[in-house]
C-alpha atoms as a PDB file:
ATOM      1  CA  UNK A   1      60.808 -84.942 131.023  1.00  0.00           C
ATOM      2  CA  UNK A   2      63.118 -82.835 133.064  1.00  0.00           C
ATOM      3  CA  UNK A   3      65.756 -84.261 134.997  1.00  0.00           C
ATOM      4  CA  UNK A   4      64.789 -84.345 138.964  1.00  0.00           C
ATOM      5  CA  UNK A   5      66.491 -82.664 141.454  1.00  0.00           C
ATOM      6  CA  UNK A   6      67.887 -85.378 144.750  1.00  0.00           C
ATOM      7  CA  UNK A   7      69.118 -84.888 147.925  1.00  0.00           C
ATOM      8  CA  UNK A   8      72.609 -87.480 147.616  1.00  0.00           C
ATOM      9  CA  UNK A   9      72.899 -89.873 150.692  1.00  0.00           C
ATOM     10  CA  UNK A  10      76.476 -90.276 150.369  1.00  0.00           C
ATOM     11  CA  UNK A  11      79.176 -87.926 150.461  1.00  0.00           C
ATOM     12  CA  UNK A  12      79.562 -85.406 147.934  1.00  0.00           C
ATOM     13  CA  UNK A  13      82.620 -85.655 145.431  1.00  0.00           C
ATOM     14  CA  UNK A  14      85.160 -82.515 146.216  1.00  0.00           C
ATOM     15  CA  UNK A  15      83.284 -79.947 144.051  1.00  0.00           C
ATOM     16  CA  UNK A  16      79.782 -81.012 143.644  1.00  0.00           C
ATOM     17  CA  UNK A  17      76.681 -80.361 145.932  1.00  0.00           C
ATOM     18  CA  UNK A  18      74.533 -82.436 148.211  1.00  0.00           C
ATOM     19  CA  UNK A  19      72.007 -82.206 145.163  1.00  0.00           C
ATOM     20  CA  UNK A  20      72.204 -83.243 141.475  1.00  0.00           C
ATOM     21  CA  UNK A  21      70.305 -83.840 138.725  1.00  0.00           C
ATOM     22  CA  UNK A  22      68.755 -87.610 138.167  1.00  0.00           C
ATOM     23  CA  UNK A  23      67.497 -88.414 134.726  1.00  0.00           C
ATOM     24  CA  UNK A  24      63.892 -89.982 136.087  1.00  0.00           C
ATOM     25  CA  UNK A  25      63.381 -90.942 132.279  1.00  0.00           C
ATOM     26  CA  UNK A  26      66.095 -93.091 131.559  1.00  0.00           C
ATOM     27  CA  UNK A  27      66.448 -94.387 135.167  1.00  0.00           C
ATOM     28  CA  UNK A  28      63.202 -95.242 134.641  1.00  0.00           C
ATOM     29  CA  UNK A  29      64.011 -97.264 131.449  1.00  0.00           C
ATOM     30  CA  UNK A  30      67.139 -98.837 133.075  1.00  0.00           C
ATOM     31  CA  UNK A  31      65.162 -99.900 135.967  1.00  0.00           C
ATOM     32  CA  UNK A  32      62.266-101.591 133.792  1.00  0.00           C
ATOM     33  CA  UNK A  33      65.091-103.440 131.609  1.00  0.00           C
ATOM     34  CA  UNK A  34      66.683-104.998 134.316  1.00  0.00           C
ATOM     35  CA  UNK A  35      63.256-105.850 135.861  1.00  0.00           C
ATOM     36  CA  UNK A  36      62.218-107.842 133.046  1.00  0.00           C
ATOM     37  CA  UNK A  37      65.226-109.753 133.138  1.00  0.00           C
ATOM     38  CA  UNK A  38      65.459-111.177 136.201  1.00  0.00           C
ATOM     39  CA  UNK A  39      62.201-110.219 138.583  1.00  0.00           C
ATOM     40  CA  UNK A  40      59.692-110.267 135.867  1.00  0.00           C
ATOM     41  CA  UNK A  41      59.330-113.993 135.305  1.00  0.00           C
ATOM     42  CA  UNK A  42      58.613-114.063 139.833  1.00  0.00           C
ATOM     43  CA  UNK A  43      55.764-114.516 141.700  1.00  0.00           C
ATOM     44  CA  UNK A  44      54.501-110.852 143.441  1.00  0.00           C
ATOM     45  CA  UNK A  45      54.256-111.827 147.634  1.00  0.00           C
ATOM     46  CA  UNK A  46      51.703-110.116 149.738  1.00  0.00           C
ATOM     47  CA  UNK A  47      54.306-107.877 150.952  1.00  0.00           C
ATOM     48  CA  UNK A  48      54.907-106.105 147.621  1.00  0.00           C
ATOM     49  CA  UNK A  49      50.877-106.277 146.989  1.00  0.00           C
ATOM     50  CA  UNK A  50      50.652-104.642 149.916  1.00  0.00           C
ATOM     51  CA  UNK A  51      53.616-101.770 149.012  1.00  0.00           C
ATOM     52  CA  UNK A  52      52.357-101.552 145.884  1.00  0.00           C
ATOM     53  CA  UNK A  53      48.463-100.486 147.247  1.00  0.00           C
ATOM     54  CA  UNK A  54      50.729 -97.458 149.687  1.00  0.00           C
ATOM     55  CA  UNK A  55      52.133 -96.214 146.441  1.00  0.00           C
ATOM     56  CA  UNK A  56      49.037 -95.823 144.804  1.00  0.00           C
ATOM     57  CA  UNK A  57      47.158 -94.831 147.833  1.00  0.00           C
ATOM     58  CA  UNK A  58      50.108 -91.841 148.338  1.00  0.00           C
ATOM     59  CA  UNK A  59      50.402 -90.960 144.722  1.00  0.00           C
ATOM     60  CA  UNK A  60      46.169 -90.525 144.754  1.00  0.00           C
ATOM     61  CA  UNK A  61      46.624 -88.140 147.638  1.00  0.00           C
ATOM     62  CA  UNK A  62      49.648 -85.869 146.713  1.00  0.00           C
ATOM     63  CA  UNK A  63      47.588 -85.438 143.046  1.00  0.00           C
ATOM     64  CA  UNK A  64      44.878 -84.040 145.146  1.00  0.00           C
ATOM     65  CA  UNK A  65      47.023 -82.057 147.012  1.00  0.00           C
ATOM     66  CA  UNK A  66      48.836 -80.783 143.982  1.00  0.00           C
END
């Protein structure tokens, strides 16, 4: 997997650009690690049910799209 290209929230560093390349893969894998150490063993409220059910809904309609 190619690294994605961000727009950066913060300030840029003196020499770098608004943009830079994000490693999706292995903040993908860092993400899930420290998920299943702490959030994992939790109960999932409605509120992230109902997140969760927007992200699906919005990923099903920019694969049609694309």
């Amino acid at each position: 997997m190619k690294p994605s290209i961000v727009a950066s929230e913060g300030r840029p560093h003196p020499g770098r650009s608004l943009k830079q390349a994000i490693d999706t893969q292995q903040l993908g894998l860092t993400l899930r690690t420290v998920y299943e150490g702490s959030v994992d063993t939790q109960p999932i409220t409605d509120t992230h049910v109902e997140l969760l059910l927007r992200l699906r809904q919005k990923e099903r309609e920019l694969r049609r799209v694309g």
